[in-house]
Protein backbone atom coordinates (compact mmCIF):
# COMPACT_ATOMS: atom_id res chain seq x y z
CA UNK A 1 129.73 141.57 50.01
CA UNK A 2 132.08 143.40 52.34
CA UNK A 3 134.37 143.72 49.60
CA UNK A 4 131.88 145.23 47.35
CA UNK A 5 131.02 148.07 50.30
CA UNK A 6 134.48 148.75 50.33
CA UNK A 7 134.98 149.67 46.03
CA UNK A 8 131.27 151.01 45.84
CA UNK A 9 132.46 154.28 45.10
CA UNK A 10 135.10 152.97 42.21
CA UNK A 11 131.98 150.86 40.87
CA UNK A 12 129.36 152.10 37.94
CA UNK A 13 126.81 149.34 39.05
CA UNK A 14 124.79 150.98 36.27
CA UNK A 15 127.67 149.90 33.69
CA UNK A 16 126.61 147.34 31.59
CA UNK A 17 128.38 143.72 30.40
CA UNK A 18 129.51 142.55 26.77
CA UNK A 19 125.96 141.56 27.28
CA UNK A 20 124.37 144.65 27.91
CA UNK A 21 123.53 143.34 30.82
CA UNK A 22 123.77 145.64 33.90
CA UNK A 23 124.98 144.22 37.40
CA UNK A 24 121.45 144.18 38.72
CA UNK A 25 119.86 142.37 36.39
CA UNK A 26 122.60 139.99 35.84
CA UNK A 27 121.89 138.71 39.80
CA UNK A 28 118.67 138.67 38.93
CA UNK A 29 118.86 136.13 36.42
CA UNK A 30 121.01 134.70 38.82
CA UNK A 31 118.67 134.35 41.47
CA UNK A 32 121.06 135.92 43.60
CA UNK A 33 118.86 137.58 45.95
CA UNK A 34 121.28 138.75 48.42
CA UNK A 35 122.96 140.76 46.19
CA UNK A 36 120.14 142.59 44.74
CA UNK A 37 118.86 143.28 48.02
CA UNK A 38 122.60 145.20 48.17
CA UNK A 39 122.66 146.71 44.92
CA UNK A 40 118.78 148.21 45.86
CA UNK A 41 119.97 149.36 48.98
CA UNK A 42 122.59 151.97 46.47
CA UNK A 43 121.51 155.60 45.80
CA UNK A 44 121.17 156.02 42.23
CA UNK A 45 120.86 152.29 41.05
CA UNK A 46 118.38 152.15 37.75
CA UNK A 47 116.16 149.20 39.11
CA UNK A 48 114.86 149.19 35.19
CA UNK A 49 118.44 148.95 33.41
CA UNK A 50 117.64 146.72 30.39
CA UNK A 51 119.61 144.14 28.57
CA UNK A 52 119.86 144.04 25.06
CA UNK A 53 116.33 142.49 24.21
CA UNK A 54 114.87 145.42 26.42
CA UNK A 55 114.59 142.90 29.55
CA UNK A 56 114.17 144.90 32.99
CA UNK A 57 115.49 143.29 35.81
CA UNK A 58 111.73 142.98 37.08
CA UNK A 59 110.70 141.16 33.85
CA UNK A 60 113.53 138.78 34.61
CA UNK A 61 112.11 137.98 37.45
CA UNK A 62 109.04 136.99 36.81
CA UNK A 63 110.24 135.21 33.77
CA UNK A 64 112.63 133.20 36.29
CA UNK A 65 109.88 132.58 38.87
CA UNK A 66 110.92 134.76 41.53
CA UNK A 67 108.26 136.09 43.44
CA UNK A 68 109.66 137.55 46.51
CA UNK A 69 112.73 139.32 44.35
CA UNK A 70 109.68 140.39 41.87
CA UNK A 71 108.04 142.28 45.03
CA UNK A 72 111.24 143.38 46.16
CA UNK A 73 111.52 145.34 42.67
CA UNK A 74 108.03 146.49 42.94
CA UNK A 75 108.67 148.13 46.44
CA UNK A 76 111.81 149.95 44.73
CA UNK A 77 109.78 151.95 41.78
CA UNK A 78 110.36 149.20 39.21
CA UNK A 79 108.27 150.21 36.16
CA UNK A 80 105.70 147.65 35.67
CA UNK A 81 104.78 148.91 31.69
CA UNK A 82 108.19 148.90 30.26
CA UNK A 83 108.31 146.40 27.10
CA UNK A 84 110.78 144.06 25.64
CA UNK A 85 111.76 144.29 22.22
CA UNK A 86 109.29 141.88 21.86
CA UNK A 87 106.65 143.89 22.74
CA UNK A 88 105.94 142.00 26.39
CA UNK A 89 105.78 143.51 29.84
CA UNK A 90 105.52 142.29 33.23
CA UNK A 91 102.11 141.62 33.40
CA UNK A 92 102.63 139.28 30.03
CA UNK A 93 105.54 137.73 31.60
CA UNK A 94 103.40 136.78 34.66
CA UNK A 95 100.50 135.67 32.32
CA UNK A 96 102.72 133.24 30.90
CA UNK A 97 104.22 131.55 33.54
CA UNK A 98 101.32 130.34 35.19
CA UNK A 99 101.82 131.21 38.46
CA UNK A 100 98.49 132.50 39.92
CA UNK A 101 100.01 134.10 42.95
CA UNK A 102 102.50 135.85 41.06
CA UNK A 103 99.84 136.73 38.19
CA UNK A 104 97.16 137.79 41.11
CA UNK A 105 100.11 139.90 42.65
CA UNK A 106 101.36 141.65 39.07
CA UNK A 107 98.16 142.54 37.95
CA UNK A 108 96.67 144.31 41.43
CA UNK A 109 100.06 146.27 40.94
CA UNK A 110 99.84 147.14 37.66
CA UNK A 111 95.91 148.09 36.99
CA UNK A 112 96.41 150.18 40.97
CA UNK A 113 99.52 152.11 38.97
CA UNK A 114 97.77 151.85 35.89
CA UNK A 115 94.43 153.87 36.59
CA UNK A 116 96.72 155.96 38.97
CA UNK A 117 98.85 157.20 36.27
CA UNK A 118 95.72 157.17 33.72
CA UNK A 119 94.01 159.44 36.11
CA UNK A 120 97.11 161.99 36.63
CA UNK A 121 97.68 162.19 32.61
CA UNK A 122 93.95 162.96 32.12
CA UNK A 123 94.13 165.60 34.98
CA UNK A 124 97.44 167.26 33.79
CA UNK A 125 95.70 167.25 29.82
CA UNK A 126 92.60 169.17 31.30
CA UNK A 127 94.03 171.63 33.29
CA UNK A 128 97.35 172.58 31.10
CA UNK A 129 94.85 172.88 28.39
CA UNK A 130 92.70 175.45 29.93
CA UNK A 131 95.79 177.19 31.10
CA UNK A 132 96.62 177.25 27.42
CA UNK A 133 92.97 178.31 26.35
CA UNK A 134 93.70 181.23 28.40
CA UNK A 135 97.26 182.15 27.26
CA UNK A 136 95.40 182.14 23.96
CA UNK A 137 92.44 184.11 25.00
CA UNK A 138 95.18 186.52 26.05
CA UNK A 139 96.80 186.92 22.70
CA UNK A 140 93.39 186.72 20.52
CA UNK A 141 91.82 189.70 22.82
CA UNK A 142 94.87 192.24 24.55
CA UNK A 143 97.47 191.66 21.53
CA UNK A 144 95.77 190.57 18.59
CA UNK A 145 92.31 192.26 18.73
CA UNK A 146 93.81 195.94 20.30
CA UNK A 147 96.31 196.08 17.42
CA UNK A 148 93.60 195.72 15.03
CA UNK A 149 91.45 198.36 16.91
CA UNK A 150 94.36 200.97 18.13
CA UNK A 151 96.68 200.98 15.11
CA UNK A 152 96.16 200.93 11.04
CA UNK A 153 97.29 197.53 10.48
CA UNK A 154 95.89 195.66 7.58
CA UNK A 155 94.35 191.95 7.56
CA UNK A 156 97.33 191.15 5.45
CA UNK A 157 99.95 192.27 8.62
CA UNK A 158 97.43 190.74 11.24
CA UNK A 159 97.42 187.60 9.17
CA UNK A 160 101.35 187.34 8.65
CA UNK A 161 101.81 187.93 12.83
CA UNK A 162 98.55 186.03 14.12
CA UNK A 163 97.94 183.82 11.55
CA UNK A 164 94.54 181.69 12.13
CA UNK A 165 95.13 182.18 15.65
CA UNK A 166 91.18 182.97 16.63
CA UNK A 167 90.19 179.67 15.10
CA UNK A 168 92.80 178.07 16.84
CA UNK A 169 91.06 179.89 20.29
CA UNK A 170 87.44 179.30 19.43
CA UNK A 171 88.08 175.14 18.48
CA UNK A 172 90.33 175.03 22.03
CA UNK A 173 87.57 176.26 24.02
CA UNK A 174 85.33 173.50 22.16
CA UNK A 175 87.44 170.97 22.96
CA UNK A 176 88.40 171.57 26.38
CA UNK A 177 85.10 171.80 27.55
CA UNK A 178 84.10 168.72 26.49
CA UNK A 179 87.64 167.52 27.77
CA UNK A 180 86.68 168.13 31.13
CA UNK A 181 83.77 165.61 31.19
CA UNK A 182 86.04 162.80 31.22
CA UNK A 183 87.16 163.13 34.54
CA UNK A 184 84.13 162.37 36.05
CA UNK A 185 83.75 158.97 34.11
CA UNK A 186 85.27 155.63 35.34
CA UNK A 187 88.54 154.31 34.44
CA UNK A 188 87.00 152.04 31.33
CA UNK A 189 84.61 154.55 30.33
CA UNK A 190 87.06 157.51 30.31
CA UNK A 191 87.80 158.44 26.31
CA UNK A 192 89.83 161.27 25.59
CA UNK A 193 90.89 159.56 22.56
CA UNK A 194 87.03 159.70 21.15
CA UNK A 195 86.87 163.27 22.16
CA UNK A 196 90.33 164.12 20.24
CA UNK A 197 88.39 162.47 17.86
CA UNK A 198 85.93 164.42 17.65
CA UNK A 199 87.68 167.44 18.08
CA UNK A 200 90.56 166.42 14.78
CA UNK A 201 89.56 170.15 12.94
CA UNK A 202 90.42 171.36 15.97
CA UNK A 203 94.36 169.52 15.97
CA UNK A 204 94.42 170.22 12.43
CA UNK A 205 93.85 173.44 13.03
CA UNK A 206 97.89 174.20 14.85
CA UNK A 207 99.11 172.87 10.85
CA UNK A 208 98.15 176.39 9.80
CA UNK A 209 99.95 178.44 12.62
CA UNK A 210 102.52 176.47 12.88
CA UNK A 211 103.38 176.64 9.18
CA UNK A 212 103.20 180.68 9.78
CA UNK A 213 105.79 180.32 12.68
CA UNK A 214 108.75 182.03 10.57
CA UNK A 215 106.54 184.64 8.91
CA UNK A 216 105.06 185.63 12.51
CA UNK A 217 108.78 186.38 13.99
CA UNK A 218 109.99 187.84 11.08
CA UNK A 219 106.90 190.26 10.86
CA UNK A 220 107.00 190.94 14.44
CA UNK A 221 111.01 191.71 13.57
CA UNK A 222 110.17 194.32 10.93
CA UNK A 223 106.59 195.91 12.76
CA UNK A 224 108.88 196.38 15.85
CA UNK A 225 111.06 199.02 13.70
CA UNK A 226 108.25 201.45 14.11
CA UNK A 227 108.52 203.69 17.15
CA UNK A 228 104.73 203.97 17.13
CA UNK A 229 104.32 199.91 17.18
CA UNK A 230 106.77 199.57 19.77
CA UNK A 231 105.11 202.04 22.36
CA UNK A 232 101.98 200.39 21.85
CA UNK A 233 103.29 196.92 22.11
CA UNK A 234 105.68 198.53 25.46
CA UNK A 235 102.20 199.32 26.84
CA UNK A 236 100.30 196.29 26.21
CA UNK A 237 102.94 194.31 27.83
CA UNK A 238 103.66 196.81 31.03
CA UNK A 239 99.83 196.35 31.49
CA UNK A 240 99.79 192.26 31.86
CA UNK A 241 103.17 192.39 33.60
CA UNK A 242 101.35 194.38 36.52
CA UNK A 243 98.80 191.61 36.50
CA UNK A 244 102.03 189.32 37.38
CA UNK A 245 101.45 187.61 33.94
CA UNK A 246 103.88 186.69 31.43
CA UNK A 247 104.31 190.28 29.27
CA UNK A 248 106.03 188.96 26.12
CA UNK A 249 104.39 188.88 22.72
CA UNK A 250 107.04 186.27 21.94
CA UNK A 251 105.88 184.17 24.88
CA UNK A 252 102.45 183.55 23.55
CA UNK A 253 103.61 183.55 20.20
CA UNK A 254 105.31 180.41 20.53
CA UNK A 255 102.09 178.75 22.48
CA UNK A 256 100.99 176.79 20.24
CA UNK A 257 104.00 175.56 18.55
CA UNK A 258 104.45 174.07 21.73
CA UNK A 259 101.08 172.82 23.01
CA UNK A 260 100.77 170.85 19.74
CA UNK A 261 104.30 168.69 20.75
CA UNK A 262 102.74 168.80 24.43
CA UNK A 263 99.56 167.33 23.18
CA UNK A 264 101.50 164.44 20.88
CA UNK A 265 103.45 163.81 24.45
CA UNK A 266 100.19 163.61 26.42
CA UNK A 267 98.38 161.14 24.68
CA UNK A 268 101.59 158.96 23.86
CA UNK A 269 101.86 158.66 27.73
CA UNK A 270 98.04 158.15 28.34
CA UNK A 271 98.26 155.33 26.03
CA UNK A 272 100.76 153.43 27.65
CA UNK A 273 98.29 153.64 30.82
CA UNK A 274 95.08 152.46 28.89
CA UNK A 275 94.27 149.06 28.72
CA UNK A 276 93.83 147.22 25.14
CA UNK A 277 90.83 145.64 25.92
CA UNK A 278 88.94 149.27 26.69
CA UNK A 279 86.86 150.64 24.01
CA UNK A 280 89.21 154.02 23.77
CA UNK A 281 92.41 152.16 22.77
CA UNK A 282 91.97 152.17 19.24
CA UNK A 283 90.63 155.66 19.51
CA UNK A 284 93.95 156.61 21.27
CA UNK A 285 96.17 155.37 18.98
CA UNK A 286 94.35 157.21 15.46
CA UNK A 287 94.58 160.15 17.89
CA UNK A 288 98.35 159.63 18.64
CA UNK A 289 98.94 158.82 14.39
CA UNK A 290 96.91 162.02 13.66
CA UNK A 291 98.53 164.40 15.92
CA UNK A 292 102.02 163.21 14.87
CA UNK A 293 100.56 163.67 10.84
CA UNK A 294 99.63 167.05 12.03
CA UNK A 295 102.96 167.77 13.51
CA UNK A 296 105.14 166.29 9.99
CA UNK A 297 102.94 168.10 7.74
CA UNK A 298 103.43 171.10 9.92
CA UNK A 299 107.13 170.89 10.07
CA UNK A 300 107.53 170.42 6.05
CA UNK A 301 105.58 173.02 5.33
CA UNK A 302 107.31 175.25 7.55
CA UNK A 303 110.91 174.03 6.32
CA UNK A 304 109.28 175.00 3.05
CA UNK A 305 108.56 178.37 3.70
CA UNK A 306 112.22 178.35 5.73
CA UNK A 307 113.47 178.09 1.77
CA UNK A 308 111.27 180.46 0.64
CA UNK A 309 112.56 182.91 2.97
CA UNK A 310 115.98 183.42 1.56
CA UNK A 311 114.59 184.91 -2.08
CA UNK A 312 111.10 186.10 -1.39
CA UNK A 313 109.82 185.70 2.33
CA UNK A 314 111.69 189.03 3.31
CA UNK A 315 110.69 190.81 0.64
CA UNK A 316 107.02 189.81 1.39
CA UNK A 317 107.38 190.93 4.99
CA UNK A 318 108.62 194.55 4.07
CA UNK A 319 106.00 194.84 1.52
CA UNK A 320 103.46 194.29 4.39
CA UNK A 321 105.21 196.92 6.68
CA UNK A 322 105.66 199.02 3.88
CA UNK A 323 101.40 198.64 3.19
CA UNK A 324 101.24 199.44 7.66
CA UNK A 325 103.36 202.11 7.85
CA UNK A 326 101.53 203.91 4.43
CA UNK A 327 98.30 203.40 6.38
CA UNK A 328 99.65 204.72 9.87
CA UNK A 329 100.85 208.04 7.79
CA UNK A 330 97.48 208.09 5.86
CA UNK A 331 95.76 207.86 9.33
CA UNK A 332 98.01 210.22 11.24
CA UNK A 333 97.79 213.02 8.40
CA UNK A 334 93.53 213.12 7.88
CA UNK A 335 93.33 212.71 11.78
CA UNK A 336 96.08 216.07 12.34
């Protein structure tokens, strides 16, 4: 032990065997409790290193009967919802085994973590998604509804830039207000994943504007070649950066190209947290399947529009400048 003090600085103890077997869950298997009381004690030690069949050094312990060295793992952050290979866990492994006061210790540690975490996820998804109502609401009414009212743009150039950005709004504010009533529910009646549900026109809905992603920055490109655009846009965006807001066009452009990922991300994680035998489960996992359909379709459609763009997509974009800037001069000439 001394010895080992003494190299600890020449030592990866995160390195693992021909086994793939790292040092601290090799001792564990062992039953060497000494020594994983040492390699605990070391800054930076991954107490969930797995071996080859996806084995954490806390599922090994269980599996070996080792109660005290299973607590001892706990205390230390171990992740009690990481699965094997297999597709088992620790509270499987302690299910197995038999051992009642091992089981009866497991599962009050994983269902306190699990509702924990379940709670957190549901509170992060309800209050990033109002933030992102808002950032929304921000682009629908000071960018996208002022250009329409302050400068000659047609529905075709509003289209190309915005694409079906207000229906994306008007289903978000739908869907996060009936988001919100979750939190008030217990752990086994909480359902985001019937609410997504019931909300899918509204997820569908980001396969549109996300397919219009190129087009938007590429219009944006071209409409920013007019002096006239670019004041107004310079003024717009002077306006919410002395509200201490973010300013950019670009930055709310993006929004939902992002959310959509962040969404896919959410309920991924909130599914790990939900127990199979509640009611929402299933719902969950049609949610997490149609949010990732949403997000392939999304990205071949854009890819194919990507292709599009070297023969036609430009041409497209400076025919819709072309139709702004005829309207601007129209405007500007019966107005003088």
């Amino acid at each position: 032990m001394e010895a080992l003090r003494k190299q600890q600085a020449d030592i990866n103890f995160n390195e693992c065997n021909n086994h793939e077997e790292s040092l601290l869950a090799r001792n564990v298997a062992r039953g060497d409790s000494s020594l994983v009381k040492y390699y605990l004690s070391i800054k930076g030690i991954n107490v969930d290193a797995r071996t080859s069949k996806g084995a954490t050094p806390l599922y090994i312990a269980i599996r070996t009967n080792q109660p005290e060295t299973a607590l001892l793992l706990v205390e230390h952050g171990a992740d009690l919802f990481l699965k094997t290979n297999s597709g088992d866990d620790a509270l499987t492994a302690a299910k197995q085994l038999g051992n009642q006061e091992l089981y009866d210790f497991v599962f009050n540690k994983y269902e306190t973590r699990r509702i924990s975490q379940s709670t957190n996820i549901i509170k992060e998804f309800i209050d990033t998604e109002w933030s992102f109502c808002n950032q929304l609401e921000i682009l629908h009414y000071v960018f996208q509804t002022k250009l329409k009212s302050d400068l000659p743009v047609s529905g075709r150039a509003l289209r190309s830039l915005f694409a079906n950005l207000e229906d994306v709004y008007q289903q978000c504010r739908k869907f996060v207000l009936d988001l919100e009533g979750v939190a008030e529910l217990p752990p086994e009646q909480q359902n985001v994943g019937q609410r997504i549900v019931n909300h899918l026109s509204y997820f569908r809905s980001f396969r549109e504007y996300c397919k219009y992603q190129t087009i938007s920055s590429k219009s944006l490109r071209v409409m920013q070649g007019d002096s006239v655009f670019r004041e107004w846009l310079k003024g717009i965006e002077d306006d919410l950066k002395s509200q201490n807001k973010p300013h950019k066009i670009e930055e709310y452009l993006i929004k939902p190209v992002q959310r959509i990922c962040r969404h896919q991300l959410l309920v991924r994680e909130l599914l790990k947290y939900t127990s199979e035998s509640y009611a929402d489960y299933k719902l969950l996992e049609r949610s997490a399947e149609e949010i990732k359909k949403v997000l392939n379709e999304s990205n071949e459609l854009k890819r194919g529009l990507d292709h599009v763009e070297v023969g036609g997509l430009r041409t497209a974009i400076n025919d819709i400048m072309i139709e702004y800037l005829q309207l601007f001069s129209f405007c500007t000439s019966f107005c003088g």
